[in-house]
Protein backbone atom coordinates (compact mmCIF):
# COMPACT_ATOMS: atom_id res chain seq x y z
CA UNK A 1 0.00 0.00 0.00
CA UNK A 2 1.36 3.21 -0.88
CA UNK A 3 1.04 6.33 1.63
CA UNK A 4 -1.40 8.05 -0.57
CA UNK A 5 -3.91 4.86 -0.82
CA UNK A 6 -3.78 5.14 2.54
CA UNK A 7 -4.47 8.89 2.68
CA UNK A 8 -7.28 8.20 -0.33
CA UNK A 9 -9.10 5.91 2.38
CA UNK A 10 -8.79 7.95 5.39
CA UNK A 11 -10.02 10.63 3.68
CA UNK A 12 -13.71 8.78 3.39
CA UNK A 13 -13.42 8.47 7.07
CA UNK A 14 -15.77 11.64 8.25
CA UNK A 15 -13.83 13.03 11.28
CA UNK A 16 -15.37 15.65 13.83
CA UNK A 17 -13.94 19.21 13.43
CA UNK A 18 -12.08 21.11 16.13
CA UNK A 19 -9.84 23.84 17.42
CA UNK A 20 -7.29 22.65 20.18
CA UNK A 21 -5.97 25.28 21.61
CA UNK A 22 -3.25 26.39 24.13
CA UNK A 23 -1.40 29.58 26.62
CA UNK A 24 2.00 30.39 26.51
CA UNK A 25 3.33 33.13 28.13
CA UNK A 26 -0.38 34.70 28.17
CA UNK A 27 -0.72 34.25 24.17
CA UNK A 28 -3.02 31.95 22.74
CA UNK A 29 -2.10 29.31 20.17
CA UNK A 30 -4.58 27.01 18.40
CA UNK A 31 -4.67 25.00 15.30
CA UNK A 32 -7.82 22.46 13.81
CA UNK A 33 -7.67 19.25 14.37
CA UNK A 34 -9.87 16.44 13.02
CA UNK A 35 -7.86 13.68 14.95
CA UNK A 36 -9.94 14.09 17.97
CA UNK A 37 -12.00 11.17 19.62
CA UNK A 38 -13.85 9.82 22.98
CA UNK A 39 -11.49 7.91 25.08
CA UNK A 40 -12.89 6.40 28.30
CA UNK A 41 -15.82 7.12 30.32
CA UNK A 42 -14.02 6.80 33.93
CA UNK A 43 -12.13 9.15 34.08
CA UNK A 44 -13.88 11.10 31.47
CA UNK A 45 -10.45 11.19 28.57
CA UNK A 46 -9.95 12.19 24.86
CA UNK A 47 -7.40 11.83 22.52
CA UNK A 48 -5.59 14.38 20.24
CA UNK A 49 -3.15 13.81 17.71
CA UNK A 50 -0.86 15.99 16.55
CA UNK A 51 2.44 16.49 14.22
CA UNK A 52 5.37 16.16 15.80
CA UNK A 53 6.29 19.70 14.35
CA UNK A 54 3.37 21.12 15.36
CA UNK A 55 4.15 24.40 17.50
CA UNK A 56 0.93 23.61 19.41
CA UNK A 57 2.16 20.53 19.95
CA UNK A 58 5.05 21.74 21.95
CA UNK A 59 3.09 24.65 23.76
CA UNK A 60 1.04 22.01 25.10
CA UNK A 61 3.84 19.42 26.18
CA UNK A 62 5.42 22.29 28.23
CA UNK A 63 2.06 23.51 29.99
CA UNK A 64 0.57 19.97 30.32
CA UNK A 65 -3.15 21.58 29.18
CA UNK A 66 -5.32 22.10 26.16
CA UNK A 67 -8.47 23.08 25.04
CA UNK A 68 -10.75 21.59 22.50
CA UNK A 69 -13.52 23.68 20.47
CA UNK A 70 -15.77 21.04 18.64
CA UNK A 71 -17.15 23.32 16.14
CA UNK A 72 -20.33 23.47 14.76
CA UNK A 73 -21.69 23.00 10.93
CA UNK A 74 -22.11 26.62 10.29
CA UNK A 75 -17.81 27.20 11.42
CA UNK A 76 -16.12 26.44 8.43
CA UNK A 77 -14.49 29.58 7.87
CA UNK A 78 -12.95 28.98 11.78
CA UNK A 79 -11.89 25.35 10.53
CA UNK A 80 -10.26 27.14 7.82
CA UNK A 81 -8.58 29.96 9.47
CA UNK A 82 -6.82 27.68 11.80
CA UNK A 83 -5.75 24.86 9.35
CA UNK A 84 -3.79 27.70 8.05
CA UNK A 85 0.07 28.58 9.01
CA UNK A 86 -0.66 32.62 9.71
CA UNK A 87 0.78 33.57 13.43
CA UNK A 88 -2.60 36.01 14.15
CA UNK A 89 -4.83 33.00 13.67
CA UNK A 90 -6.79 34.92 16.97
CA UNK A 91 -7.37 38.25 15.28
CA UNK A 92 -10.84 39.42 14.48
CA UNK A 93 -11.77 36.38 15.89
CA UNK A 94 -14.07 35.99 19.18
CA UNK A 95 -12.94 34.32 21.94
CA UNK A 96 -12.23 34.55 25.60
CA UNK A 97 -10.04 32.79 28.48
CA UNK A 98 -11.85 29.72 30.06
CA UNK A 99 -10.11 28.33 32.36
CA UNK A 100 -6.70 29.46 31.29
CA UNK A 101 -7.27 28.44 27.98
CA UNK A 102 -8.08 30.11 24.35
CA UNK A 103 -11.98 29.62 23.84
CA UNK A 104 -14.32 30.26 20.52
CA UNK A 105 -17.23 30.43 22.49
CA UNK A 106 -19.90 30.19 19.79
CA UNK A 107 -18.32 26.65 19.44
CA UNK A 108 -21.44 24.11 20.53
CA UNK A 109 -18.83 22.17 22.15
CA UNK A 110 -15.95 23.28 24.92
CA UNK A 111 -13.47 20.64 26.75
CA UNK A 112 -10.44 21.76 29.06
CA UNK A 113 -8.10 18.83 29.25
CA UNK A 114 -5.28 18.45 31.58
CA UNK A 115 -2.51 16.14 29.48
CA UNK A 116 -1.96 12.56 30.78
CA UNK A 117 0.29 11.64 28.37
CA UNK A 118 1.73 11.55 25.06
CA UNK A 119 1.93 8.33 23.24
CA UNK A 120 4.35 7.84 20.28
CA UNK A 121 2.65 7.52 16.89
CA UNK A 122 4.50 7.52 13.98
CA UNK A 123 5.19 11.30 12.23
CA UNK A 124 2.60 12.43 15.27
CA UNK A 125 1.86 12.31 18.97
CA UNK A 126 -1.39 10.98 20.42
CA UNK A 127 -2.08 12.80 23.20
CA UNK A 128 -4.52 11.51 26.09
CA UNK A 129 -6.24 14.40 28.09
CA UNK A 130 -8.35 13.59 31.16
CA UNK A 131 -11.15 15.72 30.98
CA UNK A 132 -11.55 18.47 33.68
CA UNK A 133 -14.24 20.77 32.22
CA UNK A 134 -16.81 20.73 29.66
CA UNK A 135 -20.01 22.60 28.17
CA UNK A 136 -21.65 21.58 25.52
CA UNK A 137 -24.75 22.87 23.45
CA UNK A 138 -27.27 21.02 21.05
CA UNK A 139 -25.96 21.76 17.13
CA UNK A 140 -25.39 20.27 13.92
CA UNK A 141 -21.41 19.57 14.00
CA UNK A 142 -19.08 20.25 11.31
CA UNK A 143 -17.61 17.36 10.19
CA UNK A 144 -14.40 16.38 7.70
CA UNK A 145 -14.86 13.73 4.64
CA UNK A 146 -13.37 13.79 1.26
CA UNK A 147 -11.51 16.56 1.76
CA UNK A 148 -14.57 18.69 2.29
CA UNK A 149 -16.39 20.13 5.10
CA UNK A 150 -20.15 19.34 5.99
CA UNK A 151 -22.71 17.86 8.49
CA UNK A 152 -24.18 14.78 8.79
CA UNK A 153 -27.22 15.47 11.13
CA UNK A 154 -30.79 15.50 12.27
CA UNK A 155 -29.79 18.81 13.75
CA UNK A 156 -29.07 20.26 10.33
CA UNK A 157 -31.28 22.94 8.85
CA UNK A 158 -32.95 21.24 5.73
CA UNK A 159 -32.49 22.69 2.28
């Protein structure tokens, strides 16, 4: 199997959409991240994985905390502004500290997550947050298949 078979397949996997985000000395960083999933129930954990030359990445190793924004179906253009590589990902963008951390707080879905540790994973690290904080509201979520961004939901406004 070559490595873009592989990335043809994955990409007809539909992945939830978020922002993970981070503080460093009092700035926030964030970056989208579609590797995100449910990890256990007791305690409540997720999992995050990120490029090992992600500069998020290594904001959050040194402060041991992150933030995850599961955006909604109507947040592309936030998906897209932080996929990009721009430093002011932030600017002209609403958000506020929660809990120390960088929040888009029209995101339906807000998790604070202390790290509990980084597993090795290939070009990327898989890190395991316990869960310390969460809101959540009822919305359609924006979701990542074929290289395109949509819904798949009985929360979405019909056509």
């Amino acid at each position: 199997m070559t490595e873009q078979d592989f990335r043809d397949l994955m990409a007809g996997v539909c992945a939830p959409v978020t922002v993970v985000t981070a503080t460093e000395n009092e700035a926030p960083h964030g970056a989208t991240v579609s590797a995100f999933a449910s990890l256990s129930l007791r305690p409540p954990m997720v999992s995050v994985a990120l490029d090992r030359g992600s500069g998020l990445l290594a904001r959050i190793l040194a402060t041991g905390r992150f933030g995850v924004n599961v955006l909604g179906a109507e947040q592309e253009p936030l998906a897209r502004r932080f996929a990009g590589r721009s430093a002011g990902r932030f600017a002209g963008v609403r958000w506020q500290y929660d809990h120390g951390l960088p929040r888009l707080p029209d995101a339906p879905g807000w998790l604070v997550c202390e790290l509990a540790s980084a597993v090795e994973g290939g070009d990327h690290l898989l890190l395991l947050g316990v869960v310390v904080h969460a809101r959540t509201a009822t919305a359609a979520p924006l979701v990542y298949g074929h290289r395109t961004f949509g819904t798949h939901s009985a929360f979405a406004p019909v056509a």
